[in-house]
N, C-alpha and C. Protein backbone atom coordinates (compact mmCIF):
# COMPACT_ATOMS: atom_id res chain seq x y z
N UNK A 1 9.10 109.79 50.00
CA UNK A 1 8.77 109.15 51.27
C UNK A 1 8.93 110.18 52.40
N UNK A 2 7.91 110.46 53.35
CA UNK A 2 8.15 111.15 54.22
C UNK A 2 8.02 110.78 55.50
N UNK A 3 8.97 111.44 56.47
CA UNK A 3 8.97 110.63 57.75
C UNK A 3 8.58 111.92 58.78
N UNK A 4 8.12 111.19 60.21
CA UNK A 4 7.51 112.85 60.79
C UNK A 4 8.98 113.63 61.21
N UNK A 5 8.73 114.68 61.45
CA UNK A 5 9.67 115.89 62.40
C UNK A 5 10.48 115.07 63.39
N UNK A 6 10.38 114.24 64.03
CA UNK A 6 10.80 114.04 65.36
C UNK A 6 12.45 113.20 64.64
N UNK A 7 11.49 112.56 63.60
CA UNK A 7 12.25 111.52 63.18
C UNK A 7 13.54 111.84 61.91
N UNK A 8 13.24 113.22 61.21
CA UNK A 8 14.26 113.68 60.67
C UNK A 8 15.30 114.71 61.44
N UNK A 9 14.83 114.80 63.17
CA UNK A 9 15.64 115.90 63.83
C UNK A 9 16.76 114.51 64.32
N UNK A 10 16.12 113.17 64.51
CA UNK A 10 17.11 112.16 64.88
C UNK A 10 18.20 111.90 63.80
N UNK A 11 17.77 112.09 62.30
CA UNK A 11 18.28 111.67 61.56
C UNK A 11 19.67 112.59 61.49
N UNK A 12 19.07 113.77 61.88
CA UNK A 12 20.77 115.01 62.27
C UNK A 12 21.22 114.86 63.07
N UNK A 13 20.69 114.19 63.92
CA UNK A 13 21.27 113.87 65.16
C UNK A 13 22.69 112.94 64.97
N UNK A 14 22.44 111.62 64.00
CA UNK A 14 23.64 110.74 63.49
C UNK A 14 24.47 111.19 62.79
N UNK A 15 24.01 112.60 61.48
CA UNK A 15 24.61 112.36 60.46
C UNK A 15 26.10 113.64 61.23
N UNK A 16 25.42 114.34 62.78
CA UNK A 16 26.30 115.22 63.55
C UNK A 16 27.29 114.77 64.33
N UNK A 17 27.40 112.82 64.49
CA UNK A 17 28.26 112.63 65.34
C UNK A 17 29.30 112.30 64.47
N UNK A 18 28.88 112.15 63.29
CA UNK A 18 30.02 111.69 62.22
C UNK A 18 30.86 113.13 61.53
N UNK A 19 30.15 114.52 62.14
CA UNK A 19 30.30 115.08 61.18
C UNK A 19 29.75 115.69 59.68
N UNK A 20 29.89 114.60 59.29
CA UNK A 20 29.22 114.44 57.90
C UNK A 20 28.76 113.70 56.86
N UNK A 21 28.02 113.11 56.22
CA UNK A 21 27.53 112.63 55.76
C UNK A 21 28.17 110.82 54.91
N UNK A 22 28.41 110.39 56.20
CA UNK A 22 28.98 108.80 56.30
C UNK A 22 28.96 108.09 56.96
N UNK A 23 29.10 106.65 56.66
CA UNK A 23 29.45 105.87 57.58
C UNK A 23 30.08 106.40 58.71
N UNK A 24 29.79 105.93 59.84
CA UNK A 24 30.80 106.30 61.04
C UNK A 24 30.99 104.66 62.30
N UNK A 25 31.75 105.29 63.08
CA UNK A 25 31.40 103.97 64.12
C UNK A 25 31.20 104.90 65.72
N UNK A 26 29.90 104.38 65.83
CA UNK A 26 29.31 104.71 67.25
C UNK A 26 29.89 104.09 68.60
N UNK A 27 30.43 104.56 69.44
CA UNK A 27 30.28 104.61 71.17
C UNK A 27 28.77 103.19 71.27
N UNK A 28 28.82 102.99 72.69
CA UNK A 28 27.22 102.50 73.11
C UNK A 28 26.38 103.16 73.26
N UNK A 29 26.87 104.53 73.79
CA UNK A 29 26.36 105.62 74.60
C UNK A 29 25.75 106.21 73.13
N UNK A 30 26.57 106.31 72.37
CA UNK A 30 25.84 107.21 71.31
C UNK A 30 24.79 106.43 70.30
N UNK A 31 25.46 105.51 70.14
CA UNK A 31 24.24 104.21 69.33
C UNK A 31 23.16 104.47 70.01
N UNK A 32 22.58 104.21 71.55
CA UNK A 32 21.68 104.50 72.46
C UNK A 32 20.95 105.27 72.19
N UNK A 33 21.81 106.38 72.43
CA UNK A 33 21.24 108.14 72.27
C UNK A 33 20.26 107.74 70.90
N UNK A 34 20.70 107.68 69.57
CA UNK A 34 20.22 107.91 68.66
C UNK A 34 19.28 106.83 68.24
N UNK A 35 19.41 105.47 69.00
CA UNK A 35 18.52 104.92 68.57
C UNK A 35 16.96 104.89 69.17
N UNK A 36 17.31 105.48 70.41
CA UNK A 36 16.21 105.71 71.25
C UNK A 36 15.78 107.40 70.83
N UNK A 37 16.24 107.71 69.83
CA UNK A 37 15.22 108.95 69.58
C UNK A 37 14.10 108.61 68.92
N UNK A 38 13.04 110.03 68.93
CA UNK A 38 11.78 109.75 68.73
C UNK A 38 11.61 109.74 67.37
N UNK A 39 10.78 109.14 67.16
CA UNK A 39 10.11 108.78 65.67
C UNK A 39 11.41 107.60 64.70
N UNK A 40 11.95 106.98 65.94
CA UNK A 40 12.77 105.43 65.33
C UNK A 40 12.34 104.17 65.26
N UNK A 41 12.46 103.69 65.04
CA UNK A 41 12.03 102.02 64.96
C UNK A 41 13.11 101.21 65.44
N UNK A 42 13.04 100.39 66.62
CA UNK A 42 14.32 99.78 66.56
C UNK A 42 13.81 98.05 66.60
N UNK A 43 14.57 97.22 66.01
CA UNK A 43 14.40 96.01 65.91
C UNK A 43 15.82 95.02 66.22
N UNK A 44 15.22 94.36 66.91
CA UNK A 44 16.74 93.24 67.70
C UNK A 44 16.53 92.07 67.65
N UNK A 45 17.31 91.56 66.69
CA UNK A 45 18.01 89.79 66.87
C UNK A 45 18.74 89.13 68.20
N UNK A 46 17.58 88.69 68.48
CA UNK A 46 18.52 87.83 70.04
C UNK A 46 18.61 86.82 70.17
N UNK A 47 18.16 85.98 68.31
CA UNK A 47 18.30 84.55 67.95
C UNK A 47 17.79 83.51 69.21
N UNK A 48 16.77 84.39 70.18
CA UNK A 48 16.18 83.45 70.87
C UNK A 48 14.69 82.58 69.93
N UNK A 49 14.81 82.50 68.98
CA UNK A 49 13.79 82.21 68.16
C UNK A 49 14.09 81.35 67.67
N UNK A 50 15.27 80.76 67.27
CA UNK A 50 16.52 79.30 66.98
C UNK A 50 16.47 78.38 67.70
N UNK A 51 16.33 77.91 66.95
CA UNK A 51 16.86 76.27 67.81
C UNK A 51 18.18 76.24 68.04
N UNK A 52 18.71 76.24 69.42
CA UNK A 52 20.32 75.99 69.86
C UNK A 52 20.63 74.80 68.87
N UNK A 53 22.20 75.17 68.71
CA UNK A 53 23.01 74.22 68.44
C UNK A 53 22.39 73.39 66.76
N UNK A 54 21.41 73.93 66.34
CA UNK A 54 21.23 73.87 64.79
C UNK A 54 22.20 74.28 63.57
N UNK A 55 22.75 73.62 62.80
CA UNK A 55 23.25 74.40 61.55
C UNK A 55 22.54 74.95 61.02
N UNK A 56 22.62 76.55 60.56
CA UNK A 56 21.93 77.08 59.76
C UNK A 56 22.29 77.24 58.30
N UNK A 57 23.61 76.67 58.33
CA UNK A 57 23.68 77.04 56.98
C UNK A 57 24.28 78.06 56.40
N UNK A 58 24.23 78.84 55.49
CA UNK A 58 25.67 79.84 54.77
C UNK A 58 24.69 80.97 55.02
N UNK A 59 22.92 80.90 55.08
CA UNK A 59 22.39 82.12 54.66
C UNK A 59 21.17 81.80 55.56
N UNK A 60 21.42 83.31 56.73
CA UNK A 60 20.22 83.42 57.45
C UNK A 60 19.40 84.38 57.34
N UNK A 61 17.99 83.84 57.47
CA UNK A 61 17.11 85.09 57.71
C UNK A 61 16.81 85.45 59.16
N UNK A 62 17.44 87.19 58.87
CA UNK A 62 17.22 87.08 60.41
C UNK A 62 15.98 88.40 60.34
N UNK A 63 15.26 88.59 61.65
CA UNK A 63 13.98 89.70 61.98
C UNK A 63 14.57 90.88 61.60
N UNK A 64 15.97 91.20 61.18
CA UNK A 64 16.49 92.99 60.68
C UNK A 64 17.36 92.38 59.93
N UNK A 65 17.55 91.84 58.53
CA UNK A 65 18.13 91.45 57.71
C UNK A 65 18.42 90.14 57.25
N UNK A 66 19.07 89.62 57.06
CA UNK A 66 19.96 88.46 56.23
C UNK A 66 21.67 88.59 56.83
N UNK A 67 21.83 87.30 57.23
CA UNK A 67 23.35 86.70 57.12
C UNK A 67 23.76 85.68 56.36
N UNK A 68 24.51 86.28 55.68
CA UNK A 68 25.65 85.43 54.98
C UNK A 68 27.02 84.76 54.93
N UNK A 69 27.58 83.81 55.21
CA UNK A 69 28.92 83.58 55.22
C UNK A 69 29.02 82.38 55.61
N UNK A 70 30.03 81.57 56.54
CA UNK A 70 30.30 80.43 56.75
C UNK A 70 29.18 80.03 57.58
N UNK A 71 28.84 78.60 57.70
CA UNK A 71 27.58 77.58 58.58
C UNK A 71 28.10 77.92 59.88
N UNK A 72 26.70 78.50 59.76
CA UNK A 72 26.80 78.64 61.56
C UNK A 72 25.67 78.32 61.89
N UNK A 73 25.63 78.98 63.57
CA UNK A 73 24.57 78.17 64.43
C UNK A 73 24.69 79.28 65.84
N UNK A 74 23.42 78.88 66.44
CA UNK A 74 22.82 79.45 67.63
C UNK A 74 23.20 78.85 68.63
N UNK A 75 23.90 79.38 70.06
CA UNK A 75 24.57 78.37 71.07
C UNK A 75 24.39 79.08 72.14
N UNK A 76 23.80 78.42 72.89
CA UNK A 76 23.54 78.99 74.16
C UNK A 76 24.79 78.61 75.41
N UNK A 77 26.28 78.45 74.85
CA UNK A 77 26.84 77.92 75.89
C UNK A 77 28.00 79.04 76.31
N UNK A 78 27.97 79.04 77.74
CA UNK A 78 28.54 80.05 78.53
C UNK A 78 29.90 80.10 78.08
N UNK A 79 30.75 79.10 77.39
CA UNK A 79 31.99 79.87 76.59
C UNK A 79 31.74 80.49 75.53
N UNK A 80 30.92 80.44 74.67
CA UNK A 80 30.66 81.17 73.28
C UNK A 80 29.58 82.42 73.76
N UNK A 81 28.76 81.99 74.45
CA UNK A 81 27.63 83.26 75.03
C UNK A 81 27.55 83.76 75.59
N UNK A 82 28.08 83.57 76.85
CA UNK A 82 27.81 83.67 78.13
C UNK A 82 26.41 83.36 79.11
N UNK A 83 25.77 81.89 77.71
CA UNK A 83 24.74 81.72 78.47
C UNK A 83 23.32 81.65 77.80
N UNK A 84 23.77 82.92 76.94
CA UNK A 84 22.32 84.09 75.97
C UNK A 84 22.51 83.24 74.79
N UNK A 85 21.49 83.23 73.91
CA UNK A 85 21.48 82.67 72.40
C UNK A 85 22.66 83.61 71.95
N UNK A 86 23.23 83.18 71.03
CA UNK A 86 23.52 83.78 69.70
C UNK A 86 24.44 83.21 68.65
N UNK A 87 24.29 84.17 67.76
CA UNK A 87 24.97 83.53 66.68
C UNK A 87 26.63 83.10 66.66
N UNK A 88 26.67 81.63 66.15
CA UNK A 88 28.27 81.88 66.44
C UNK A 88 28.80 81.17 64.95
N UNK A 89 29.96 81.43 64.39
CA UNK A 89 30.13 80.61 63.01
C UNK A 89 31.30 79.76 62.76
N UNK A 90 30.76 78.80 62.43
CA UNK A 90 31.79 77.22 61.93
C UNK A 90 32.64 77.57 61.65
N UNK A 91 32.88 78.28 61.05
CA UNK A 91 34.25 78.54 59.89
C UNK A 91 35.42 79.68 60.56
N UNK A 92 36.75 79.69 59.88
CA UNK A 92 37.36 80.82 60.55
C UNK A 92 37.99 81.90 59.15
N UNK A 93 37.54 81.89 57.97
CA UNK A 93 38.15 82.27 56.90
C UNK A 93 36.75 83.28 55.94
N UNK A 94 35.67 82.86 55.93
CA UNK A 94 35.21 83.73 54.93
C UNK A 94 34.51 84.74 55.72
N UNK A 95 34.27 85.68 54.83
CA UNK A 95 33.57 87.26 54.90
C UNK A 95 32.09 86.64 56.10
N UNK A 96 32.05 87.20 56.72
CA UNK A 96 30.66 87.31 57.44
C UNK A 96 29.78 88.41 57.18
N UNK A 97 28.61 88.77 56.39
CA UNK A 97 27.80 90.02 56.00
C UNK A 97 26.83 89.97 56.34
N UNK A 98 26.53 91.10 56.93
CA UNK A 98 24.55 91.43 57.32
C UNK A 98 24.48 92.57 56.07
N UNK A 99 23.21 92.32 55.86
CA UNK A 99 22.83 92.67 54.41
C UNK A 99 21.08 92.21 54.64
N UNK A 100 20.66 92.64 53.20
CA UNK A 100 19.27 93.12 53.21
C UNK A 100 18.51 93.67 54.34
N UNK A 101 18.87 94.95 54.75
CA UNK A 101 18.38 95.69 56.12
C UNK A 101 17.06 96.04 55.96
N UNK A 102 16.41 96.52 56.97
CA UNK A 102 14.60 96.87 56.89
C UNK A 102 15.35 98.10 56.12
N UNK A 103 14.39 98.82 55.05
CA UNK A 103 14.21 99.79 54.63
C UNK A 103 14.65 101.01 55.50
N UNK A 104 15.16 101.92 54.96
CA UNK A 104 15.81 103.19 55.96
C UNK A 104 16.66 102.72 57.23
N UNK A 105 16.97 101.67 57.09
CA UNK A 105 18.39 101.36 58.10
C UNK A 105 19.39 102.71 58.82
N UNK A 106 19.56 103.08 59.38
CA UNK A 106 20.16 104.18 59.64
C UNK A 106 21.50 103.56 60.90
N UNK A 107 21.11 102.97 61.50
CA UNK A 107 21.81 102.17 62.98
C UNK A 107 22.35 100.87 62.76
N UNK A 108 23.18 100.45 62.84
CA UNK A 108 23.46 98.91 62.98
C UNK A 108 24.31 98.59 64.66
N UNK A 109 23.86 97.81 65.05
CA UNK A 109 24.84 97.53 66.26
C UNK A 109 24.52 95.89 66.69
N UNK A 110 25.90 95.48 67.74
CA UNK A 110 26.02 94.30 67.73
C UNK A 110 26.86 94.05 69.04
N UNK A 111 26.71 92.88 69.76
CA UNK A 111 27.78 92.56 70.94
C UNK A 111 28.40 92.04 70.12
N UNK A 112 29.83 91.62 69.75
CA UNK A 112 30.21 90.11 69.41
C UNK A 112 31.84 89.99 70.36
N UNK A 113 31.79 88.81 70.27
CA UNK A 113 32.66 88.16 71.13
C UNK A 113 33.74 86.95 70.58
N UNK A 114 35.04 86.81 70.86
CA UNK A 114 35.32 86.39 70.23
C UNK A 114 35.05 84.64 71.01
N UNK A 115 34.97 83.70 70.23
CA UNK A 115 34.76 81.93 70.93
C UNK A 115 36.01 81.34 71.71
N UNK A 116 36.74 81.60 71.41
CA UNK A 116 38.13 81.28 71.83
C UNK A 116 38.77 82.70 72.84
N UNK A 117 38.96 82.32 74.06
CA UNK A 117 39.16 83.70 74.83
C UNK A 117 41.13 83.78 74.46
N UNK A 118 41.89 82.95 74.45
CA UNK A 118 43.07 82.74 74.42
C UNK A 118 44.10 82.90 73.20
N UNK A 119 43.09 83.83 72.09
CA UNK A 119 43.33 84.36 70.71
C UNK A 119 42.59 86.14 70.91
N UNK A 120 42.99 86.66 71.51
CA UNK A 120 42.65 88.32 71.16
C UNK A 120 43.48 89.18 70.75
N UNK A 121 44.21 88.71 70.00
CA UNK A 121 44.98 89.63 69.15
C UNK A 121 44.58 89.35 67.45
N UNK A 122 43.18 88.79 67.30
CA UNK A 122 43.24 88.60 65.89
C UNK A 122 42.44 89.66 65.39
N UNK A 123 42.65 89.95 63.89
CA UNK A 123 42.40 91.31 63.62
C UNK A 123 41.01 91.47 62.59
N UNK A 124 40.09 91.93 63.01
CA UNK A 124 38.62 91.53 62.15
C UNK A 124 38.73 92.84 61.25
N UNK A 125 38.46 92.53 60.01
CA UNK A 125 38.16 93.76 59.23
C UNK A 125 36.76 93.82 58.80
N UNK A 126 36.54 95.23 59.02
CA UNK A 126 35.08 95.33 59.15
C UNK A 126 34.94 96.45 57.82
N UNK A 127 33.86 96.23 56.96
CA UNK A 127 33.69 97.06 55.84
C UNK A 127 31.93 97.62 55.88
N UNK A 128 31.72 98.63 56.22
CA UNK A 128 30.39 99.15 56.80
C UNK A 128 30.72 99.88 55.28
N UNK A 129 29.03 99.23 54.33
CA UNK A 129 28.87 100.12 53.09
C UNK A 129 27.53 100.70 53.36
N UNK A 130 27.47 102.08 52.94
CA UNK A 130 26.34 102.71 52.92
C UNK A 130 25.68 103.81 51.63
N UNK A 131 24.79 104.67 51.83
CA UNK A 131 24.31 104.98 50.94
C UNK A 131 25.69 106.66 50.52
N UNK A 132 26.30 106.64 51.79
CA UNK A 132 27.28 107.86 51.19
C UNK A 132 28.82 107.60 51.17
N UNK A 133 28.90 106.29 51.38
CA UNK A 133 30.36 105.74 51.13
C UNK A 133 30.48 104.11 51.87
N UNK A 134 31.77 104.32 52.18
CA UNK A 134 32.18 103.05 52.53
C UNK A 134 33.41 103.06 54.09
N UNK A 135 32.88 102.36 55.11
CA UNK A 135 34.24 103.09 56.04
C UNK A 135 34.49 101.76 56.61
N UNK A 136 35.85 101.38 56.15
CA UNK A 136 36.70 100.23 56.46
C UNK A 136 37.43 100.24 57.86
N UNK A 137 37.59 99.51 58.79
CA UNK A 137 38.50 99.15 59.35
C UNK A 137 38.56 98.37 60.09
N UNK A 138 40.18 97.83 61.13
CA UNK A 138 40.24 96.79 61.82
C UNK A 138 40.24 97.12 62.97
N UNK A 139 39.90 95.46 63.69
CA UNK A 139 39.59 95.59 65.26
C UNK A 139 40.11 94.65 65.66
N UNK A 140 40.88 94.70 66.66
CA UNK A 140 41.90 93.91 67.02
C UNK A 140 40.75 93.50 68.31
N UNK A 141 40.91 92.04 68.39
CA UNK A 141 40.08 91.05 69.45
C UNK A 141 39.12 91.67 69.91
N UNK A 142 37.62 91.22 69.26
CA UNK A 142 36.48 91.90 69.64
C UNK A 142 36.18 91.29 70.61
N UNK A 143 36.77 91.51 71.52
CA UNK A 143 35.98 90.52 72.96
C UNK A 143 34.60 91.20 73.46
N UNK A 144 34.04 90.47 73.98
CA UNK A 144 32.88 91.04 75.14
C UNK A 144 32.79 92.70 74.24
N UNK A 145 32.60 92.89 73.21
CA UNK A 145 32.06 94.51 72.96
C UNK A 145 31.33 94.81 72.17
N UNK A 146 31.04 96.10 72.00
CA UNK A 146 29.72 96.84 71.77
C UNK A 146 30.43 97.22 70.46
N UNK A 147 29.56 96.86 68.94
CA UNK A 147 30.06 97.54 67.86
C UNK A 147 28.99 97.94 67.11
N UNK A 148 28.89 99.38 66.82
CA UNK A 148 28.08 100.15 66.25
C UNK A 148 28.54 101.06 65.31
N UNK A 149 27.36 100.93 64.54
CA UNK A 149 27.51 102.12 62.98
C UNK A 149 26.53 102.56 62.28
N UNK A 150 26.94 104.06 61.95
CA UNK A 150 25.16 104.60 61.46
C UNK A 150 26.64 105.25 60.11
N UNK A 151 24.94 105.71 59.18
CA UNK A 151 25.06 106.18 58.08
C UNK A 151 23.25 107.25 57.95
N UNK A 152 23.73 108.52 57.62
CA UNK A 152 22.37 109.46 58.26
C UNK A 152 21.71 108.86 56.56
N UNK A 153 22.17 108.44 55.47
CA UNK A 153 21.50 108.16 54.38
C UNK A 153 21.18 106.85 53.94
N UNK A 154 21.66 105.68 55.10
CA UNK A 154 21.04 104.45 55.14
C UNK A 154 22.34 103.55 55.12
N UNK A 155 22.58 102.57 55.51
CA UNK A 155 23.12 101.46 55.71
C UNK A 155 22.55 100.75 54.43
N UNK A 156 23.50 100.38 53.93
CA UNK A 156 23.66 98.98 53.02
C UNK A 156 24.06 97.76 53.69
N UNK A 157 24.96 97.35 53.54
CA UNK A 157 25.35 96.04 54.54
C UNK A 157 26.62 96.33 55.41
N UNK A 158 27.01 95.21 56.25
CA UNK A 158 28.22 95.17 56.96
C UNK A 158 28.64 93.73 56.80
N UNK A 159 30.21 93.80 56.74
CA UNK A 159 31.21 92.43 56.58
C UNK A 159 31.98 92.56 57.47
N UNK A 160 31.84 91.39 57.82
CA UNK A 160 33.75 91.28 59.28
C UNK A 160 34.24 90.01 58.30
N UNK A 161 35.46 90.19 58.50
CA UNK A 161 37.06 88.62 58.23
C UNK A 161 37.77 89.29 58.98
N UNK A 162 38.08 87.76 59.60
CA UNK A 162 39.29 87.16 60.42
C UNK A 162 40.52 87.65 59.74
N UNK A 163 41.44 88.39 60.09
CA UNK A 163 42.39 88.83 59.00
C UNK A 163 44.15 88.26 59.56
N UNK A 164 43.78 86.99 60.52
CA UNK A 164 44.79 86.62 61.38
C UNK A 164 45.51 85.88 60.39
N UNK A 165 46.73 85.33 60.23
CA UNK A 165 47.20 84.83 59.69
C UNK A 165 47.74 82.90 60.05
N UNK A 166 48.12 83.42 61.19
CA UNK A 166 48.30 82.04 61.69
C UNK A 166 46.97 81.15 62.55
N UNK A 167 46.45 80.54 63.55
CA UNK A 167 45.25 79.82 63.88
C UNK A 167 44.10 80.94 63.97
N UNK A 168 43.06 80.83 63.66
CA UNK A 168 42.36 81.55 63.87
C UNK A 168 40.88 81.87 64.80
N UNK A 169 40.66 82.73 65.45
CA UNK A 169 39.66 82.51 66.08
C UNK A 169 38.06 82.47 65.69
N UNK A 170 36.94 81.44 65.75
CA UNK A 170 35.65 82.33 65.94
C UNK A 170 35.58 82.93 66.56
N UNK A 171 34.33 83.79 66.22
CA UNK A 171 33.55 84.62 66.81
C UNK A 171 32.03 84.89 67.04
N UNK A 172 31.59 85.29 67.74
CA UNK A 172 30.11 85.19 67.56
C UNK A 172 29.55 87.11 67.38
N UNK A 173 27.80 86.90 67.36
CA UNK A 173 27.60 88.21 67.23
C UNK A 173 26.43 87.62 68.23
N UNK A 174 25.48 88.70 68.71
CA UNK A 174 24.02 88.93 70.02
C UNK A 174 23.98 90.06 69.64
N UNK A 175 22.64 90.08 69.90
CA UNK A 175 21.94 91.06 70.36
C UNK A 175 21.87 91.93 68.89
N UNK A 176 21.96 91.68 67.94
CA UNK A 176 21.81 92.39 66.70
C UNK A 176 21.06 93.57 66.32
N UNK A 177 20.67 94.89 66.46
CA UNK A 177 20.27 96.13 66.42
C UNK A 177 20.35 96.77 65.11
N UNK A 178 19.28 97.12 64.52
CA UNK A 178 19.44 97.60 63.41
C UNK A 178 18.22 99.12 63.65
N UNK A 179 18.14 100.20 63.53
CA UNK A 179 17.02 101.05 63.69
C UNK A 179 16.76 102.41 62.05
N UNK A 180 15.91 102.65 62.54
CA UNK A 180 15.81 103.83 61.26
C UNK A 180 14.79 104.41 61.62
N UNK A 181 14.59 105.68 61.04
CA UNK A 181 12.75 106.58 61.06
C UNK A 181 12.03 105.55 60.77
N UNK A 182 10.72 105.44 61.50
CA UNK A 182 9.63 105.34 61.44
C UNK A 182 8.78 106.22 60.07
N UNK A 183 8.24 105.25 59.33
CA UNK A 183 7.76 106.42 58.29
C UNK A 183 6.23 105.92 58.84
N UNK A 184 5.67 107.23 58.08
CA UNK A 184 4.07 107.29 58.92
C UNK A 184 3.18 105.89 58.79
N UNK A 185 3.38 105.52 58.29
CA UNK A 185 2.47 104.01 57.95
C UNK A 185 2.83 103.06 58.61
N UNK A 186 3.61 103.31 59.24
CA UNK A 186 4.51 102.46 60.31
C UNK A 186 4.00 102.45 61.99
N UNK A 187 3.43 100.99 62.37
CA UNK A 187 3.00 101.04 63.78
C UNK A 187 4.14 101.04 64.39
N UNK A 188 3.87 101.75 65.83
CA UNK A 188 5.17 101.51 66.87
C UNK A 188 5.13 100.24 67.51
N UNK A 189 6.96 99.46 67.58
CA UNK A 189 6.77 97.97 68.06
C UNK A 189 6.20 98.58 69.73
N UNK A 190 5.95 97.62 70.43
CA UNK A 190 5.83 97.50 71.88
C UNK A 190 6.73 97.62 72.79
N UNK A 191 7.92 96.35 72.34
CA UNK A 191 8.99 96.53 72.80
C UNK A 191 9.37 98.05 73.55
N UNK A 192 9.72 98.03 74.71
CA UNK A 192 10.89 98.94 75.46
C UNK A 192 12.02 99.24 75.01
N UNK A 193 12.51 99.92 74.49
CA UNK A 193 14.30 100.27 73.78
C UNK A 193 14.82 100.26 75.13
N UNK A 194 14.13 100.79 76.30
CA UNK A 194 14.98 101.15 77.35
C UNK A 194 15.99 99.38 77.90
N UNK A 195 14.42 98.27 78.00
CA UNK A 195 14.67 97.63 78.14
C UNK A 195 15.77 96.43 77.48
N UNK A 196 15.87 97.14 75.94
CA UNK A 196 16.59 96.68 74.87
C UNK A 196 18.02 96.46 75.48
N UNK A 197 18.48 97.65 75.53
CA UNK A 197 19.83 98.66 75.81
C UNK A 197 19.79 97.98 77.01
N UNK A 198 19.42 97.47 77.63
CA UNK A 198 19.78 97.01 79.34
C UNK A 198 19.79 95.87 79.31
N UNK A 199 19.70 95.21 78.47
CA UNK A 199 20.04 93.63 78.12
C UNK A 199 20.93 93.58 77.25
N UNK A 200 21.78 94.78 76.80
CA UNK A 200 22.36 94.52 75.88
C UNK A 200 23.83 94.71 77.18
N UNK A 201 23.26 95.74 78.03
CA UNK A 201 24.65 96.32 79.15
C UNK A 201 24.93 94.79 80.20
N UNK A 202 23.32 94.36 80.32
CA UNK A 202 23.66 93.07 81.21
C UNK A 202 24.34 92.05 80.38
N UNK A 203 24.17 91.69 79.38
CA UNK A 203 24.89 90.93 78.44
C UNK A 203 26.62 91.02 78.87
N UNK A 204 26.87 92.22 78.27
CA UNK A 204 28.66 92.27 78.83
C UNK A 204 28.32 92.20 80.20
N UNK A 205 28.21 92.60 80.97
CA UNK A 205 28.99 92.22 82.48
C UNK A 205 29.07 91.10 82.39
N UNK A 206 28.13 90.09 82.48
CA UNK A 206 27.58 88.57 82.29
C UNK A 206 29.19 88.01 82.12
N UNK A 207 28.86 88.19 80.52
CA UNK A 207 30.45 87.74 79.87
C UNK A 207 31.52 88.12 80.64
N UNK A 208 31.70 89.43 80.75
CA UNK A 208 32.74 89.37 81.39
C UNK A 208 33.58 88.90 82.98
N UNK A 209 32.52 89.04 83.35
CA UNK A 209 32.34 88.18 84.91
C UNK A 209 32.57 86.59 84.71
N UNK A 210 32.19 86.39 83.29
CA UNK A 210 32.27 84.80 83.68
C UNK A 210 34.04 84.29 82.78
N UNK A 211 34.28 85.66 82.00
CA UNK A 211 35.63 85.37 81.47
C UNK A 211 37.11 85.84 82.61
N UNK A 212 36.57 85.72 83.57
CA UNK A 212 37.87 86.65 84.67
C UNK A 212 38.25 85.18 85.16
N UNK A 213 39.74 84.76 85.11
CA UNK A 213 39.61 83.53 85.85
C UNK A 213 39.29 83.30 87.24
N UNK A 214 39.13 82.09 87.01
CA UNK A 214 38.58 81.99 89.14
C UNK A 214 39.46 81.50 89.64
């Protein structure tokens, strides 16, 4: 399979912020950088395509993969969203996984937030598998943030659990980002990345402006 020049100088571009040839976890700034290089494809879940407040069920199809894990649902409400669609899930105990990625996945990124503002000390373990390993770890109260991860030899899937012990919080995910080379047979979407990335920055303030008490 061959992809043009532009698009294998991006591909060094990721496999250089990691170092070397793994999983890593990206900045915003650097997710950005690399997903907006040339000869990428980028594609975003903004679950504005859902019907609010629907159960979906254990297994979604989403426009850059598949989710799996506890019944969830799309909520447009300013404590879980800040407003914006997205995904949020029923349950507080099993594995949450994005899985079956577009072909050459290289990027994954995500807002997520936790549903409950008055639980941020709970600890999500996140297991990013890819085509050159596996890079585990925890994140203590994903509030209002930006979580990103490349692999320069492709993304396999990603899992978060709640790893709290005593009550536990949901959480939701927006704005879902997944990118990779463009291989030549491949039209360019329309979509603006610029515009992508700037709904993803207005997104947090949003939230966070509306989580400051009054």
């Amino acid at each position: 399979m061959k992809f043009k020049n532009t698009a294998a100088a991006a591909s060094l571009l990721i496999a250089s912020i990691g170092g070397m040839a793994a999983p890593v976890q990206l900045t915003q700034s650097q997710f950005a950088t690399a997903a907006t290089s040339p000869g990428f494809v980028t594609r975003v879940e903004n679950f504005s395509s859902f019907t609010p407040m629907t159960n979906l069920g254990n297994s979604i199809a989403l426009n850059n993969g598949t989710f799996t894990g506890v019944a969830a649902a799309v909520s447009t409400l300013n404590e879980f969203c800040g407003g914006n669609p997205c995904l949020t899930t029923a349950g507080v105990t099993d594995l949450r996984t994005f899985s079956l990625l577009p072909a050459g996945t290289q990027l994954w990124g995500a807002l997520v937030d936790m549903v409950f503002d008055f639980q941020l000390t709970d600890p999500i373990h996140i297991e990013v598998v890819g085509q050159s390993g596996t890079l585990a770890l925890d994140v203590v109260g994903p509030m209002d943030q930006f979580l990103g991860f490349s692999d320069s030899l492709g993304l396999i899937s990603l899992s978060f659990e709640n790893q709290a012990t005593g009550n536990k919080s949901n959480y939701s995910f927006d704005n879902v980002t997944t990118a990779g080379p463009r291989r030549v047979s491949e039209v360019p979407e329309p979509a603006s990345l610029g515009l992508v990335f700037a709904a993803l920055l207005a997104a947090v303030a949003v939230r966070r402006s509306k989580s400051k008490p009054s």
